[in-house]
C-alpha atoms as a PDB file:
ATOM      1  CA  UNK A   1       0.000   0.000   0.000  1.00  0.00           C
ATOM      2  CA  UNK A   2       1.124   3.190  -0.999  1.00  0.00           C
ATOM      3  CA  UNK A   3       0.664   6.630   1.389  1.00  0.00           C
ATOM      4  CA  UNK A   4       0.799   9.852   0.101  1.00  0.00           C
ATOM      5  CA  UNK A   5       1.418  12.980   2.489  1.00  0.00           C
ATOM      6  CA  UNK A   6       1.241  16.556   1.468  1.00  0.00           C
ATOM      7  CA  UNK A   7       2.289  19.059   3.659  1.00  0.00           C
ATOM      8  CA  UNK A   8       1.592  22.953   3.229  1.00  0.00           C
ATOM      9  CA  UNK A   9       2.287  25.993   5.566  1.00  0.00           C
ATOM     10  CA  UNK A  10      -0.864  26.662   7.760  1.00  0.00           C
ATOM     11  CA  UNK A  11      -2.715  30.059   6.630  1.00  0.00           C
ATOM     12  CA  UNK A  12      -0.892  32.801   8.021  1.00  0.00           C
ATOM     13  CA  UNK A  13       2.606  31.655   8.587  1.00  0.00           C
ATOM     14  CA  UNK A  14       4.924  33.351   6.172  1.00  0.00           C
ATOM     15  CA  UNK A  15       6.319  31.571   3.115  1.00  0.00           C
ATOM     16  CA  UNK A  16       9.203  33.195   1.920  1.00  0.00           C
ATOM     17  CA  UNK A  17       9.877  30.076  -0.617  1.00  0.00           C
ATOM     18  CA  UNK A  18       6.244  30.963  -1.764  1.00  0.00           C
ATOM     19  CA  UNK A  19       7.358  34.446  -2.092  1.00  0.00           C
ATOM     20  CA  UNK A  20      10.402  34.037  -4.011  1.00  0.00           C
ATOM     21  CA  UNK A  21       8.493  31.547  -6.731  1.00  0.00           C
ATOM     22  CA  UNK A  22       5.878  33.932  -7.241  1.00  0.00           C
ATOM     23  CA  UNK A  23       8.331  36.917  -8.062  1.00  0.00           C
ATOM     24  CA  UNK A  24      10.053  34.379  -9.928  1.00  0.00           C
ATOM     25  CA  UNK A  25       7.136  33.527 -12.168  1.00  0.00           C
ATOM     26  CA  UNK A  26       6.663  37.432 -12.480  1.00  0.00           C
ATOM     27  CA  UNK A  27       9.728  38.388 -13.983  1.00  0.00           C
ATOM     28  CA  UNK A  28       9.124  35.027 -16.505  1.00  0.00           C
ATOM     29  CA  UNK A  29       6.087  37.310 -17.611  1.00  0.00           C
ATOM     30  CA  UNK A  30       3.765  34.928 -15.936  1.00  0.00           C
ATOM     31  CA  UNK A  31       1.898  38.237 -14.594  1.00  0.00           C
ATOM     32  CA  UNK A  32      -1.540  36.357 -13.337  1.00  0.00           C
ATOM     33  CA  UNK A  33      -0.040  34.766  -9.924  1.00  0.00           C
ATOM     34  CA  UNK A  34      -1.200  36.635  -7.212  1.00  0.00           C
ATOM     35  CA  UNK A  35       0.016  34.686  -4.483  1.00  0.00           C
ATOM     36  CA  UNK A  36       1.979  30.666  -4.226  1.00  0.00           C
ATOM     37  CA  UNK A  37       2.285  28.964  -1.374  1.00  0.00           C
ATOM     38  CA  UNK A  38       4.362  25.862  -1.464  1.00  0.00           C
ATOM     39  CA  UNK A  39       4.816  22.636   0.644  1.00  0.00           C
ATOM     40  CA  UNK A  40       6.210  19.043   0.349  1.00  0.00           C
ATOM     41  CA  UNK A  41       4.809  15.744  -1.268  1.00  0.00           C
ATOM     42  CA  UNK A  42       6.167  12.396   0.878  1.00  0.00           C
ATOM     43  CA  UNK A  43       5.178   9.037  -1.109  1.00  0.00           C
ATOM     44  CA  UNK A  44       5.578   6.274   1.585  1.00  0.00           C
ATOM     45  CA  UNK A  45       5.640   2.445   0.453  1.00  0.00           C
ATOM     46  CA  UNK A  46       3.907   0.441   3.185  1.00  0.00           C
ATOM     47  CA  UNK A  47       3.999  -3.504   4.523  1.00  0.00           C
ATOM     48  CA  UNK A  48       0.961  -3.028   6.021  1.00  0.00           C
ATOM     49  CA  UNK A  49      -2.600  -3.844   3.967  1.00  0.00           C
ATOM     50  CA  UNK A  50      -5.212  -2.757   6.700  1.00  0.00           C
ATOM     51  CA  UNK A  51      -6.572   1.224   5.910  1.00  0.00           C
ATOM     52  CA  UNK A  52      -6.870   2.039   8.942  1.00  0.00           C
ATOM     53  CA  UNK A  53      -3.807   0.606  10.633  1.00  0.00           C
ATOM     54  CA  UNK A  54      -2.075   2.339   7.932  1.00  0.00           C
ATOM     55  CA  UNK A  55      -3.686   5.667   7.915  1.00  0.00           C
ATOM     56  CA  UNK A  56      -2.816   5.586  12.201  1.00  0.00           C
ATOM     57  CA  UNK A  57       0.909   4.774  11.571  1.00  0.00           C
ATOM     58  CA  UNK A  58       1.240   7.429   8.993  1.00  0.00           C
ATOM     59  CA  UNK A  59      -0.569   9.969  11.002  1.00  0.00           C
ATOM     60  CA  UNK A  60       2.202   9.338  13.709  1.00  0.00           C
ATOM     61  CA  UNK A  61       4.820   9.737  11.716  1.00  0.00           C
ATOM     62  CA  UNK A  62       3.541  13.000  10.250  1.00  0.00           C
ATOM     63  CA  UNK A  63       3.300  14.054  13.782  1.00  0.00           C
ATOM     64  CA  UNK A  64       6.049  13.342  14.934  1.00  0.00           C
ATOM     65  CA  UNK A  65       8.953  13.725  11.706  1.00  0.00           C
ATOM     66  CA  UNK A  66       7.141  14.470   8.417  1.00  0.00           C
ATOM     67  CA  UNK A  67       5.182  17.629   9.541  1.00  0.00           C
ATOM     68  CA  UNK A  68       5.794  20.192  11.869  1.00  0.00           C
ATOM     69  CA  UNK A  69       2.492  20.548  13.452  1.00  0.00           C
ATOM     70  CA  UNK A  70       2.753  24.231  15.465  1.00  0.00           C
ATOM     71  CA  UNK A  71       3.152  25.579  11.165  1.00  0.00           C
ATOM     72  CA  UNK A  72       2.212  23.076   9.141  1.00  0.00           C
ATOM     73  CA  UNK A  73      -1.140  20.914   7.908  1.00  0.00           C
ATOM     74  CA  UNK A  74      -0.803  17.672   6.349  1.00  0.00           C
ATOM     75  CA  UNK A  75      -3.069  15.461   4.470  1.00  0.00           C
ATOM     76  CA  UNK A  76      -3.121  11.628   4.130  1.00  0.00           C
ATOM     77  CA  UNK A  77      -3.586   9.285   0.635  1.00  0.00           C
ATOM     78  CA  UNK A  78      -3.566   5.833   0.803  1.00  0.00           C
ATOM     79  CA  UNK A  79      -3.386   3.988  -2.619  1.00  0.00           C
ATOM     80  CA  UNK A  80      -3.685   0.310  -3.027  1.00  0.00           C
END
């Protein structure tokens, strides 16, 4: 089973990597960005075949290592 984690900045922290892509993109002449916030995509390969013993093991790991929970959110795929 395969998990997939994305992690993104919570709404208000300041992304200065966010900030630097969009200026980026504006001096490419990509004018229409207003704003970019980025984050981080974690593809996991797992042993285990239960959901929801898998979805419980990832969720620790995201809060404990993958995510840092006081700034960031995180969301959870699993994938046969």
């Amino acid at each position: 089973m395969k998990a997939r984690v994305h992690v993104t900045l919570k709404t208000g922290v300041l992304d200065p990597q966010g900030r630097a892509i969009a200026h980026a993109l504006g001096t490419l002449g990509f004018d229409g960005v207003q704003d970019v916030r980025q984050g981080k995509y974690i593809e996991l390969d797992l042993a285990e075949t239960d959901k929801a013993k898998a979805k419980s093991a990832v969720d620790q790991m995201c809060a404990k290592l993958l995510a840092n929970t006081v700034i960031e959110n995180y969301s959870i795929e699993l994938v046969d």
